[in-house]
C-alpha atoms as a PDB file:
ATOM      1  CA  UNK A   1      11.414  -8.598 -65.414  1.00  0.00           C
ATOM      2  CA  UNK A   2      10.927  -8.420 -61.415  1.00  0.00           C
ATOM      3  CA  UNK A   3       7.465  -9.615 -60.820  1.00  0.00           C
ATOM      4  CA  UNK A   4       6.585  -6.212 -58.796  1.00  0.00           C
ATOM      5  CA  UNK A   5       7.081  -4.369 -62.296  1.00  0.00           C
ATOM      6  CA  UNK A   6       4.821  -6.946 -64.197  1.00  0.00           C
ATOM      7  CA  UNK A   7       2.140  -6.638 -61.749  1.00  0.00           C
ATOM      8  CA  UNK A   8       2.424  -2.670 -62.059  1.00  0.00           C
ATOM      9  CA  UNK A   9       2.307  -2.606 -65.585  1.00  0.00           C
ATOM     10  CA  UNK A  10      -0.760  -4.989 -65.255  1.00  0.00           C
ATOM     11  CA  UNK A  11      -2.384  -2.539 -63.118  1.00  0.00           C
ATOM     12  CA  UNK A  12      -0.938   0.814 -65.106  1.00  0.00           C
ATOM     13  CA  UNK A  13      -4.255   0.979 -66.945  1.00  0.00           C
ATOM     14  CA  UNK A  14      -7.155   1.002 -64.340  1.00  0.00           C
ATOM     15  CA  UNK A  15      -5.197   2.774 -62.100  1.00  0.00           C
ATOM     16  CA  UNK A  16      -4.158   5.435 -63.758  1.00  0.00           C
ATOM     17  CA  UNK A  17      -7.220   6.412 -65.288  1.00  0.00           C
ATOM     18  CA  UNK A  18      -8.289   6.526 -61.639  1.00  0.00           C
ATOM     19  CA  UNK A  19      -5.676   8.555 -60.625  1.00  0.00           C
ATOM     20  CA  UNK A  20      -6.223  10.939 -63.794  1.00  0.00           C
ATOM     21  CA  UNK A  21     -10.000  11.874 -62.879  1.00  0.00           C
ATOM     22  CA  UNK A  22      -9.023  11.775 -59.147  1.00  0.00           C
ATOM     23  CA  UNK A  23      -6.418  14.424 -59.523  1.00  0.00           C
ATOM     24  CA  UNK A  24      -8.495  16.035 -62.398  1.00  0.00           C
ATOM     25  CA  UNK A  25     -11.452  16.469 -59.100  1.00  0.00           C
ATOM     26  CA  UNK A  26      -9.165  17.404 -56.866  1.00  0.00           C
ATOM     27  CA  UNK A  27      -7.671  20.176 -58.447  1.00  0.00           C
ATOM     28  CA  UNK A  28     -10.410  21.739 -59.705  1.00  0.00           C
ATOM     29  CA  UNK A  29     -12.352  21.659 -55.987  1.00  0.00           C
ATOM     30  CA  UNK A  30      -8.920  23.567 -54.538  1.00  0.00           C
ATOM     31  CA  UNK A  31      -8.472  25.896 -57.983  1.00  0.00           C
ATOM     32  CA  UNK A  32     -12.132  26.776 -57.233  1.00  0.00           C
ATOM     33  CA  UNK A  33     -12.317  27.635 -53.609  1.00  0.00           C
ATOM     34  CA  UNK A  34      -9.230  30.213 -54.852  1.00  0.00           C
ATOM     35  CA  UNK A  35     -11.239  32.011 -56.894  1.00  0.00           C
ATOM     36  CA  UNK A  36     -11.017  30.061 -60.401  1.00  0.00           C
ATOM     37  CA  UNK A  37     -13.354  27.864 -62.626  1.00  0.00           C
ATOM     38  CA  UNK A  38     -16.616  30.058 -61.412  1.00  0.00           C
ATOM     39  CA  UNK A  39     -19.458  28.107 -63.179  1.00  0.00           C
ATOM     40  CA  UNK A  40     -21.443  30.902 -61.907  1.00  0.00           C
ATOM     41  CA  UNK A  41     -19.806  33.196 -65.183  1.00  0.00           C
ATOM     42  CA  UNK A  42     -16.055  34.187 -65.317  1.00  0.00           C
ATOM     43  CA  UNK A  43     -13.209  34.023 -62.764  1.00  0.00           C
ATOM     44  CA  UNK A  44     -12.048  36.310 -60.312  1.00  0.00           C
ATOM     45  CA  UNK A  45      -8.279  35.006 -60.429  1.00  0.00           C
ATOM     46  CA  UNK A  46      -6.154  33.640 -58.068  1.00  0.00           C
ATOM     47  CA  UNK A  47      -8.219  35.266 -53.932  1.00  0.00           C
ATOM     48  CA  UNK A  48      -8.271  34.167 -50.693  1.00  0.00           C
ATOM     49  CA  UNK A  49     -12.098  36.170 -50.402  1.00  0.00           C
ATOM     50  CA  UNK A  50     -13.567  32.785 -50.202  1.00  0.00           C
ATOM     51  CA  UNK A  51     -11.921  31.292 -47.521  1.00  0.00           C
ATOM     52  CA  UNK A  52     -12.448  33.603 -45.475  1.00  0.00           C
ATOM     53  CA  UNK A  53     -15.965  34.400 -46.250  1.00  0.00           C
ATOM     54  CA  UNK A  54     -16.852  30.812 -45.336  1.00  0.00           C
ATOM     55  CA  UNK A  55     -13.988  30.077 -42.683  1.00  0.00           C
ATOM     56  CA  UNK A  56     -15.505  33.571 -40.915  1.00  0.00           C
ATOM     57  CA  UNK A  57     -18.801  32.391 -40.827  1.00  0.00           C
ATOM     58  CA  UNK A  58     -20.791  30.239 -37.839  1.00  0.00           C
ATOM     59  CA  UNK A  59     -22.636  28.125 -39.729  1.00  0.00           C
ATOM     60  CA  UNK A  60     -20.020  26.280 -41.614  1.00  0.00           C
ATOM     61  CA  UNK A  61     -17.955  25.891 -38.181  1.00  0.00           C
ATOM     62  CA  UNK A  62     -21.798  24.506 -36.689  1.00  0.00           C
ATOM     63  CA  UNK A  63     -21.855  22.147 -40.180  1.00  0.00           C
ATOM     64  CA  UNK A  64     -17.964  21.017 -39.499  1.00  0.00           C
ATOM     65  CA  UNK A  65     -18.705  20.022 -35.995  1.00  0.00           C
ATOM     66  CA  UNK A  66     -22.056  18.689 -36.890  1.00  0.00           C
ATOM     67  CA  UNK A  67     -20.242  16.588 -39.463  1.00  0.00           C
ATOM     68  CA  UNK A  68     -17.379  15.272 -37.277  1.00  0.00           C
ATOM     69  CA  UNK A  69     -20.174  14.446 -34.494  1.00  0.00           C
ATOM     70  CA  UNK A  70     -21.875  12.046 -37.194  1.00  0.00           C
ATOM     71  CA  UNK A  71     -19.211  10.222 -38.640  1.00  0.00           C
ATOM     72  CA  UNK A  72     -17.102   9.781 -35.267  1.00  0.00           C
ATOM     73  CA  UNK A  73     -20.297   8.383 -33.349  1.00  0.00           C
ATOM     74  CA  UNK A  74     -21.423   6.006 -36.347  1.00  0.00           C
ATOM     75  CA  UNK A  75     -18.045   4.841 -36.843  1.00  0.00           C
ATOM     76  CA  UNK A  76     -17.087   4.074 -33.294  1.00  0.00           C
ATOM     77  CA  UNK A  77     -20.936   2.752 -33.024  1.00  0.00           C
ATOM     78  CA  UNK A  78     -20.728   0.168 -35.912  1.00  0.00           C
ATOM     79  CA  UNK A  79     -17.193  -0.992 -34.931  1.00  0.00           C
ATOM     80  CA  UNK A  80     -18.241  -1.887 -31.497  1.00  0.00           C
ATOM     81  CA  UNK A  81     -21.370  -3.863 -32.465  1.00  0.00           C
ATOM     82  CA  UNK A  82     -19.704  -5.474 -35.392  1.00  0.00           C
ATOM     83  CA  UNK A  83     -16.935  -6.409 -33.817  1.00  0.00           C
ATOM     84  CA  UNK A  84     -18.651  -8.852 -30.918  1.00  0.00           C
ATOM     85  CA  UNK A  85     -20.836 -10.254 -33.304  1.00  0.00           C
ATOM     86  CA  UNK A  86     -17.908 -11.101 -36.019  1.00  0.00           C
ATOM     87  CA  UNK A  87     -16.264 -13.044 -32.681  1.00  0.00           C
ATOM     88  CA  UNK A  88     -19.632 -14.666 -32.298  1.00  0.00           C
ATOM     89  CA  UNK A  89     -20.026 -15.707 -35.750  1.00  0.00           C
ATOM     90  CA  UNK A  90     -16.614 -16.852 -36.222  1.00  0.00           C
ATOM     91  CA  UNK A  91     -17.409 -20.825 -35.590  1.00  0.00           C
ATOM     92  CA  UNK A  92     -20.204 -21.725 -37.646  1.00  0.00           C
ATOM     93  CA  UNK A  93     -23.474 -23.156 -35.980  1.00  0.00           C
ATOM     94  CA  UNK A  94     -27.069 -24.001 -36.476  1.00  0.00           C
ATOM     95  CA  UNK A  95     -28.525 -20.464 -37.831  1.00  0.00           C
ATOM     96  CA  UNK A  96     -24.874 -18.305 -37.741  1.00  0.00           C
ATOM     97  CA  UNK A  97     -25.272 -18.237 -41.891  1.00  0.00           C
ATOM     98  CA  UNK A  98     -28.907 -16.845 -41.797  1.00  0.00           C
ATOM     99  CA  UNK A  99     -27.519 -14.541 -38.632  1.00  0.00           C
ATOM    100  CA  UNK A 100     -24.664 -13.310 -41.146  1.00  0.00           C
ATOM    101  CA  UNK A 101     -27.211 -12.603 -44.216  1.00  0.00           C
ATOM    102  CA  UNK A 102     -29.440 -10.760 -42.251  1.00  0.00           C
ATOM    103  CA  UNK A 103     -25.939  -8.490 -41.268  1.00  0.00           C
ATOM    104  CA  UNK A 104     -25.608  -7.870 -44.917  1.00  0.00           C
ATOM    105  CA  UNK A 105     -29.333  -6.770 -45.963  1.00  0.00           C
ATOM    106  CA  UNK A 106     -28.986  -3.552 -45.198  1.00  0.00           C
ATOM    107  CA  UNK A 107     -26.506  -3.513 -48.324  1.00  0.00           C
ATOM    108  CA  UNK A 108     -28.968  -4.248 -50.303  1.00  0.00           C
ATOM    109  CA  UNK A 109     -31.268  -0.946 -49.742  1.00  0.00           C
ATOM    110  CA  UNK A 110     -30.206   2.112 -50.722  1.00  0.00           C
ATOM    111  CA  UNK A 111     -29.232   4.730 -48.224  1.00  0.00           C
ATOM    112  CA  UNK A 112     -32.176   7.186 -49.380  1.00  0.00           C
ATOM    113  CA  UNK A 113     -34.976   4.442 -49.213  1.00  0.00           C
ATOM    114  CA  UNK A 114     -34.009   3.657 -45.865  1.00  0.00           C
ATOM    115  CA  UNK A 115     -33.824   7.378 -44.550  1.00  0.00           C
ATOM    116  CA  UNK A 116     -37.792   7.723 -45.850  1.00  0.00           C
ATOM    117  CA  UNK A 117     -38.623   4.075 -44.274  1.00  0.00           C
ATOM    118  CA  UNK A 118     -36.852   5.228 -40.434  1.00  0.00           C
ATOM    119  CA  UNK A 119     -39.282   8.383 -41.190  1.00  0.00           C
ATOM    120  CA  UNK A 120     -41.952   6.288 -41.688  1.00  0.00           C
ATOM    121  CA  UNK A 121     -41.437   4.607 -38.530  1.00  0.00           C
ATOM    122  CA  UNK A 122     -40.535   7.602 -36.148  1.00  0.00           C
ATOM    123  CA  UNK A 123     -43.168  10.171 -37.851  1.00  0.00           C
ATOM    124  CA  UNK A 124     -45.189  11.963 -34.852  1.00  0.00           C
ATOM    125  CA  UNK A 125     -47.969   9.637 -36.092  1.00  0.00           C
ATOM    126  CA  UNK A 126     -45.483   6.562 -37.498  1.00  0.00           C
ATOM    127  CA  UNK A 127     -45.412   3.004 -36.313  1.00  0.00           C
ATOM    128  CA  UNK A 128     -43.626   3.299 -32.955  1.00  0.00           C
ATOM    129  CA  UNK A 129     -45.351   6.230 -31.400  1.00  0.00           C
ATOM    130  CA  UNK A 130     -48.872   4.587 -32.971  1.00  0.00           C
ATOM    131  CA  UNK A 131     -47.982   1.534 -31.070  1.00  0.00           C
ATOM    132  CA  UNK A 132     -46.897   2.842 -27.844  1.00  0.00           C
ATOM    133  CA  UNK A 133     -50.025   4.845 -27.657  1.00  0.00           C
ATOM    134  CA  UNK A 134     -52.305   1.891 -28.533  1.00  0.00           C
ATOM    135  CA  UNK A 135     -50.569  -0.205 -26.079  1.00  0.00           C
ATOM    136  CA  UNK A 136     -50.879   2.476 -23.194  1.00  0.00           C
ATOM    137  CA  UNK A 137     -47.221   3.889 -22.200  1.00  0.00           C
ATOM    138  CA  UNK A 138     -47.977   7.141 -24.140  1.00  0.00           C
ATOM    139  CA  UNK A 139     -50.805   8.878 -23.784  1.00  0.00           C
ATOM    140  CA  UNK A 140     -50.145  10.823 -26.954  1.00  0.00           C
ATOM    141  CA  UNK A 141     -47.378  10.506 -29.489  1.00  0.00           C
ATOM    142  CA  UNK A 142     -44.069  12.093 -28.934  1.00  0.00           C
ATOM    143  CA  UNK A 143     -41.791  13.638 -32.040  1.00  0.00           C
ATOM    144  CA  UNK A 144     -38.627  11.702 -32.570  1.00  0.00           C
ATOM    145  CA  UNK A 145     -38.149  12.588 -36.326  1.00  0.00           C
ATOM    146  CA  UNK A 146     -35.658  15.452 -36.664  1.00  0.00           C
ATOM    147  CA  UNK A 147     -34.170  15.121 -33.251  1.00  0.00           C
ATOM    148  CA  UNK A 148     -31.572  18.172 -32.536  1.00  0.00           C
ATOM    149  CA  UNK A 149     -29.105  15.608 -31.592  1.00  0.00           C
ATOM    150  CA  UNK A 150     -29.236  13.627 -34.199  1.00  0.00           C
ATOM    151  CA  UNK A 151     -29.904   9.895 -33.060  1.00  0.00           C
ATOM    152  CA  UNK A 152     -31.800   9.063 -36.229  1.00  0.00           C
ATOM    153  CA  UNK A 153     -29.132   9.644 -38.020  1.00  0.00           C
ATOM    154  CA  UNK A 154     -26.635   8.322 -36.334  1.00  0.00           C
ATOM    155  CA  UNK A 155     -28.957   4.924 -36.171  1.00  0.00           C
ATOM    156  CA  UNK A 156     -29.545   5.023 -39.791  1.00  0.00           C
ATOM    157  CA  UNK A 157     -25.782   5.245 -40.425  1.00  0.00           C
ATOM    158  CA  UNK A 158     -24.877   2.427 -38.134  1.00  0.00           C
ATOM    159  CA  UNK A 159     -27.816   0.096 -39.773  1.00  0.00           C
ATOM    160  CA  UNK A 160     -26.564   1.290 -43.533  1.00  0.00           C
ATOM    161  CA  UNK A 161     -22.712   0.968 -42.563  1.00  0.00           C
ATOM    162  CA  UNK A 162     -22.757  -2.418 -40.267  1.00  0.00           C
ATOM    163  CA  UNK A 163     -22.419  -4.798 -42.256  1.00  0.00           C
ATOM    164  CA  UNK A 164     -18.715  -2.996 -44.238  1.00  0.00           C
ATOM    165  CA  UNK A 165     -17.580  -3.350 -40.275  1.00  0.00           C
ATOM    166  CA  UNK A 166     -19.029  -7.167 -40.302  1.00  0.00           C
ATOM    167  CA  UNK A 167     -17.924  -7.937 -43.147  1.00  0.00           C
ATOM    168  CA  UNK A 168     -14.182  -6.524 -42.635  1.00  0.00           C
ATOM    169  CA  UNK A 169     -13.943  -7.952 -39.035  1.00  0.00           C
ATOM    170  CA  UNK A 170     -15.248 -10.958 -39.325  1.00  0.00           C
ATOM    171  CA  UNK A 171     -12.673 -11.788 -42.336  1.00  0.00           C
ATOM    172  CA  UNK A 172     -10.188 -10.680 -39.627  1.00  0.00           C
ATOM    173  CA  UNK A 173     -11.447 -12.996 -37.361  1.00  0.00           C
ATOM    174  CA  UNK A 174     -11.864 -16.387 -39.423  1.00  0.00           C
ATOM    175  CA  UNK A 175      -7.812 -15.765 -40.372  1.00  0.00           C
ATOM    176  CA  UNK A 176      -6.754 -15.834 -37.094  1.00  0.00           C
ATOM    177  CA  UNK A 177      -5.548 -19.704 -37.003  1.00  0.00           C
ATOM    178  CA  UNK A 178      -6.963 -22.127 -33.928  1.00  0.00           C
ATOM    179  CA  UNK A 179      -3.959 -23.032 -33.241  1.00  0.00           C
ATOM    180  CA  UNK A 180      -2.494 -19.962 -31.968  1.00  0.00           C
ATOM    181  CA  UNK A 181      -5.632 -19.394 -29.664  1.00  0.00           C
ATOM    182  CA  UNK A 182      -5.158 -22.853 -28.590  1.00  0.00           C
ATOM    183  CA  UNK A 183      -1.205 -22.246 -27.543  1.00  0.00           C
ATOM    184  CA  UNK A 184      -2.711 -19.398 -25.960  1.00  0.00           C
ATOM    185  CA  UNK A 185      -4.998 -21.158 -23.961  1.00  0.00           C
ATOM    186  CA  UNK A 186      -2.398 -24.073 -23.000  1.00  0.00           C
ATOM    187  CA  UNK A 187       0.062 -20.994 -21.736  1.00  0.00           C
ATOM    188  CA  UNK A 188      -2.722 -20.022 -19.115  1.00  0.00           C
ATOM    189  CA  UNK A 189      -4.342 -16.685 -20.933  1.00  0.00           C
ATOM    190  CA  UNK A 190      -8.045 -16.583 -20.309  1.00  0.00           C
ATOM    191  CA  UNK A 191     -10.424 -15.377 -22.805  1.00  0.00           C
ATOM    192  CA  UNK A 192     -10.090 -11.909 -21.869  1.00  0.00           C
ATOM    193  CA  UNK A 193      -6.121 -12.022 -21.964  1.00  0.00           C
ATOM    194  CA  UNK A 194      -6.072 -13.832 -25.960  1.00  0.00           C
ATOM    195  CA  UNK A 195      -8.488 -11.204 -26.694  1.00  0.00           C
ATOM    196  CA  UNK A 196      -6.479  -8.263 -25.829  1.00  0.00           C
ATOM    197  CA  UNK A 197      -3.019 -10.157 -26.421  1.00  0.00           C
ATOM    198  CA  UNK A 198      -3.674 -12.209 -29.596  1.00  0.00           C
ATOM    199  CA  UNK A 199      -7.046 -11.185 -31.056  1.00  0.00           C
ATOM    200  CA  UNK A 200      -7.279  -7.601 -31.629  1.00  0.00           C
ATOM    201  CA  UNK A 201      -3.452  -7.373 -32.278  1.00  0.00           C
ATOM    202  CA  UNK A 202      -4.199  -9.846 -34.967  1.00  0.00           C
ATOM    203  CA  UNK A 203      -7.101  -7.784 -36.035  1.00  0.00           C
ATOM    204  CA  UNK A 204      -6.291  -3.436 -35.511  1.00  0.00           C
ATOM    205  CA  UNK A 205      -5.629  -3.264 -38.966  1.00  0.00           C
ATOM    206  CA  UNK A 206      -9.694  -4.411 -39.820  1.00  0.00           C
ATOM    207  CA  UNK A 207     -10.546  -1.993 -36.802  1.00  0.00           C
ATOM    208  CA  UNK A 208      -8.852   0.922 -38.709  1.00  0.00           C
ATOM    209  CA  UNK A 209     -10.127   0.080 -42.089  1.00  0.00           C
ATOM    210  CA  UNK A 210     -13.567  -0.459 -40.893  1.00  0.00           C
ATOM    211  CA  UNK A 211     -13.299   3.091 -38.746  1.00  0.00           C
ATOM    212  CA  UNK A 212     -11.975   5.175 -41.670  1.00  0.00           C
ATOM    213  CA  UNK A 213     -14.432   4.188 -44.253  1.00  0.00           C
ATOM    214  CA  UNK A 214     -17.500   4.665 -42.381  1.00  0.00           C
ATOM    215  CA  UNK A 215     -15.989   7.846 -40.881  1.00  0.00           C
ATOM    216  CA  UNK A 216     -15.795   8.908 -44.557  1.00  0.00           C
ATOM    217  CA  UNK A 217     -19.160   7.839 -45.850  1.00  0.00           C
ATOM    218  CA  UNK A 218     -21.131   9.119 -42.731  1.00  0.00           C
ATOM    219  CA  UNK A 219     -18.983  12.865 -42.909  1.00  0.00           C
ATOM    220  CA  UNK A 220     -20.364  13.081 -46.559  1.00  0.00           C
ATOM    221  CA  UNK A 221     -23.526  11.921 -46.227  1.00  0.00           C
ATOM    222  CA  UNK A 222     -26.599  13.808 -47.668  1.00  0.00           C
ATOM    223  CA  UNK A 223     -29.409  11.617 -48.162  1.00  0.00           C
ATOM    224  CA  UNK A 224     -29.430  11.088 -44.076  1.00  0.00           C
ATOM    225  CA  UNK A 225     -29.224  14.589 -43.359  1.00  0.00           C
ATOM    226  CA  UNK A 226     -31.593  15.811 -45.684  1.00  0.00           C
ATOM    227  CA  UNK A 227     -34.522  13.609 -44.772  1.00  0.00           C
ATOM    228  CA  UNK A 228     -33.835  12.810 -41.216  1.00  0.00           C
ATOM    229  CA  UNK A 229     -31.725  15.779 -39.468  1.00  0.00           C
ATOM    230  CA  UNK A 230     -32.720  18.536 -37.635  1.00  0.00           C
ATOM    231  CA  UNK A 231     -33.853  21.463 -39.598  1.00  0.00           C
ATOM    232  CA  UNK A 232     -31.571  23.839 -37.697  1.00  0.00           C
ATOM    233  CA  UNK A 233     -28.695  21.566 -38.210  1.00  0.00           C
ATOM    234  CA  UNK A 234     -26.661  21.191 -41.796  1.00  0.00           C
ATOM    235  CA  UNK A 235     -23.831  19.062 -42.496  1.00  0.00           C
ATOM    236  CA  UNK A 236     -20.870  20.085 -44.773  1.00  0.00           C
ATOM    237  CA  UNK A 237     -22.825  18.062 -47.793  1.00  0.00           C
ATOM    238  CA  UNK A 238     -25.879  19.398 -47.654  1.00  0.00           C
ATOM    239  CA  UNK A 239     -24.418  23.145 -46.910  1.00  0.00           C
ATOM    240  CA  UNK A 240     -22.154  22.533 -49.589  1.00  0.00           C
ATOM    241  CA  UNK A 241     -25.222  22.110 -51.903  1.00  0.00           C
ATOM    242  CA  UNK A 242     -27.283  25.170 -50.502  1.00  0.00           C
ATOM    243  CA  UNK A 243     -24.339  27.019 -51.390  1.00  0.00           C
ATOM    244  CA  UNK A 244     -24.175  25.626 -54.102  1.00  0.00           C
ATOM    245  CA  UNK A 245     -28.245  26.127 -55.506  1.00  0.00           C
ATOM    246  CA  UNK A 246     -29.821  28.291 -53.416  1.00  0.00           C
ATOM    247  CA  UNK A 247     -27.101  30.745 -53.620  1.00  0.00           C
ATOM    248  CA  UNK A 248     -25.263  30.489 -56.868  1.00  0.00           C
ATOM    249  CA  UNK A 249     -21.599  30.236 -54.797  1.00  0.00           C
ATOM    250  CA  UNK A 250     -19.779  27.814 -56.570  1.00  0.00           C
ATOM    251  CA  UNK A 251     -16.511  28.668 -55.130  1.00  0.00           C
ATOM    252  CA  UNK A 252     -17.426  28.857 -51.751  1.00  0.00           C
ATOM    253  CA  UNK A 253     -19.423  25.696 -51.669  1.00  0.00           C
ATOM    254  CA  UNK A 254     -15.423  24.670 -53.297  1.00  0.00           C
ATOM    255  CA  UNK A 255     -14.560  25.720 -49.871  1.00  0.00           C
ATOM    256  CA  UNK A 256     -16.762  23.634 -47.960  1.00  0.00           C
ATOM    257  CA  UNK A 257     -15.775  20.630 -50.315  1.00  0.00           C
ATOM    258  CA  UNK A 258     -12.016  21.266 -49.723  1.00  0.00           C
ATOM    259  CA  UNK A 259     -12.853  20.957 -45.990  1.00  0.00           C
ATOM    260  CA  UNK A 260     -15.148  18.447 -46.091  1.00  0.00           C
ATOM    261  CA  UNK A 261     -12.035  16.481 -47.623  1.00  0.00           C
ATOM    262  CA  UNK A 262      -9.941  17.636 -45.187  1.00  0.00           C
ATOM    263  CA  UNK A 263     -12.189  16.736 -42.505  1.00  0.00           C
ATOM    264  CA  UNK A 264     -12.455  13.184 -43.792  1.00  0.00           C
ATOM    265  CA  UNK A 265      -8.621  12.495 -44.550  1.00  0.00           C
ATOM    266  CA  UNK A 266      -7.588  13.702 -41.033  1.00  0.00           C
ATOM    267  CA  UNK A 267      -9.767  12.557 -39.057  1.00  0.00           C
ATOM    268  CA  UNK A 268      -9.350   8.926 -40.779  1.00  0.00           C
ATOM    269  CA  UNK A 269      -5.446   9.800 -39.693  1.00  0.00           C
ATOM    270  CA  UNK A 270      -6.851  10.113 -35.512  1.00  0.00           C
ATOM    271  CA  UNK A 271      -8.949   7.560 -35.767  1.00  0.00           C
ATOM    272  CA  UNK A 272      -6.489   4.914 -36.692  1.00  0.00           C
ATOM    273  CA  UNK A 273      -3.935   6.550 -34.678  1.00  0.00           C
ATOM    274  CA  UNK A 274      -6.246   6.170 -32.009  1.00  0.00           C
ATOM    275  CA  UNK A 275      -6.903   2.327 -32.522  1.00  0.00           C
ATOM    276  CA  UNK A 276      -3.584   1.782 -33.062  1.00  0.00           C
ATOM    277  CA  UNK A 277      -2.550   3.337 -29.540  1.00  0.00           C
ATOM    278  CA  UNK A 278      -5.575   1.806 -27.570  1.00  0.00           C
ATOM    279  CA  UNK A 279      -4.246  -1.673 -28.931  1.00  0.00           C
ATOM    280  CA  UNK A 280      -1.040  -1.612 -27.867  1.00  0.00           C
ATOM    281  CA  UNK A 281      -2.214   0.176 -24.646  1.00  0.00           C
ATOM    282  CA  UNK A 282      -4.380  -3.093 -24.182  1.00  0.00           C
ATOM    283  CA  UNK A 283      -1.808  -5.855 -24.727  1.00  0.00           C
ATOM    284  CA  UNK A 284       0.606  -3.759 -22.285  1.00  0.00           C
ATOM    285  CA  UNK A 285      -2.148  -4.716 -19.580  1.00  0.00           C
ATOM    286  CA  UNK A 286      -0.576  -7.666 -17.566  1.00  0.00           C
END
């Protein structure tokens, strides 16, 4: 027996009771959002009345592009810090492993603890604007919790997603062998040149990995949103689950979920399209 079919058959099991509740989700999210399985009592059959309710109205289009705003910024945001520090961190020294922990913590708290404790810290009478008061450079505190543009979320989904970036590129990093860097070197490329030429080649596929799953974590986030957003701002999650309570609309809140999905698998798709393309663009450079 080929040993590709032994280690399928090994994996059969777990993976396809995955695959059963996965498709089992799936299809009742899209069966929903046409009109069927209404929790809310019966089932209109087989409409396209809920797509266009929700697709016709502004505030899901606001939530989509509220949504793709998040993710996209915390993605690209915790890529480009991780990635400099997993290069720093790749030859140990005095302190790097305490360094590396500290990365990680943030694992450790859950993402709903740590959108009350940034609260606690921005609140109109929290710890910063407290201590830039008492210290003189404010003469009264200024609100930063809720800010329309949402920087406290986007900072509390860079600090929660970090250390999956770290943690990806750094393993990317530590592979790459010393003595291909060192050929490098002897063949006259400076550190810029084995960055872009034998580094992040060596390394896009960590990029993309890293990029898609914070993209999808931060574009279904709700604890973030909830606590920390702007009130006049929702996200697909947490319109989803007005929808869903405040209004009794199960399948339109399917509707939102169905997007929300397709929001998250394509824009994974441009995302590591995009790193893809800006690599190669970058080893082109002479």
């Amino acid at each position: 027996m080929p040993r590709s079919l032994k280690l399928l058959l090994l994996l059969a099991p777990g993976l396809g009771i995955v695959l059963f509740f996965l498709t089992a989700v799936l299809y009742r999210a899209v069966a929903q959002s046409f009109g069927l399985y209404d929790f809310a009592g019966g089932s209109e059959g087989l409409t396209l009345d809920h797509w266009r309710g929700v697709l016709s109205e502004g505030r899901f289009w606001r939530a989509f592009r509220w949504s793709a705003y998040i993710a996209t910024t915390s993605a690209v945001l915790a890529v480009a810090l991780a990635y400099p520090i997993a290069l720093w961190l790749r030859k140990p020294f005095r302190g790097s492993h305490l360094i590396s922990a500290l990365l990680k913590a943030p694992l450790l708290v859950p993402g709903l603890v740590a959108a009350f404790l940034l609260v606690n810290v921005i609140s109109f009478h929290g710890f910063v604007n407290e201590f830039f008061v008492w210290i003189g450079i404010w003469d009264q505190p200024h609100r930063m919790q809720n800010d329309k543009n949402g920087y406290a979320i986007i900072a509390l989904q860079v600090w929660k997603q970090l250390p999956f970036a770290f943690l990806l590129l750094s393993a990317a990093v530590q592979a790459i062998p010393d003595p291909v860097l060192h050929a490098a070197q002897d063949l006259g490329a400076g550190t810029m040149a084995r960055f872009r030429k034998v580094i992040m080649p060596m390394t896009v596929g960590a990029m993309q990995a890293s990029l898609v799953l914070i993209f999808i974590g931060a574009a279904g986030d709700f604890s973030f949103q909830a606590v920390a957003g702007p009130p006049s701002e929702s996200s697909l999650a947490t319109l989803m689950t007005s929808m869903q309570i405040n209004a009794g609309d199960w399948n339109g809140a399917a509707v939102v979920a169905v997007m929300l999905m397709a929001l998250a698998l394509f824009g994974s798709v441009l995302l590591a399209g995009s790193v893809r393309l800006f690599g190669a663009a970058a080893a082109r450079i002479a």
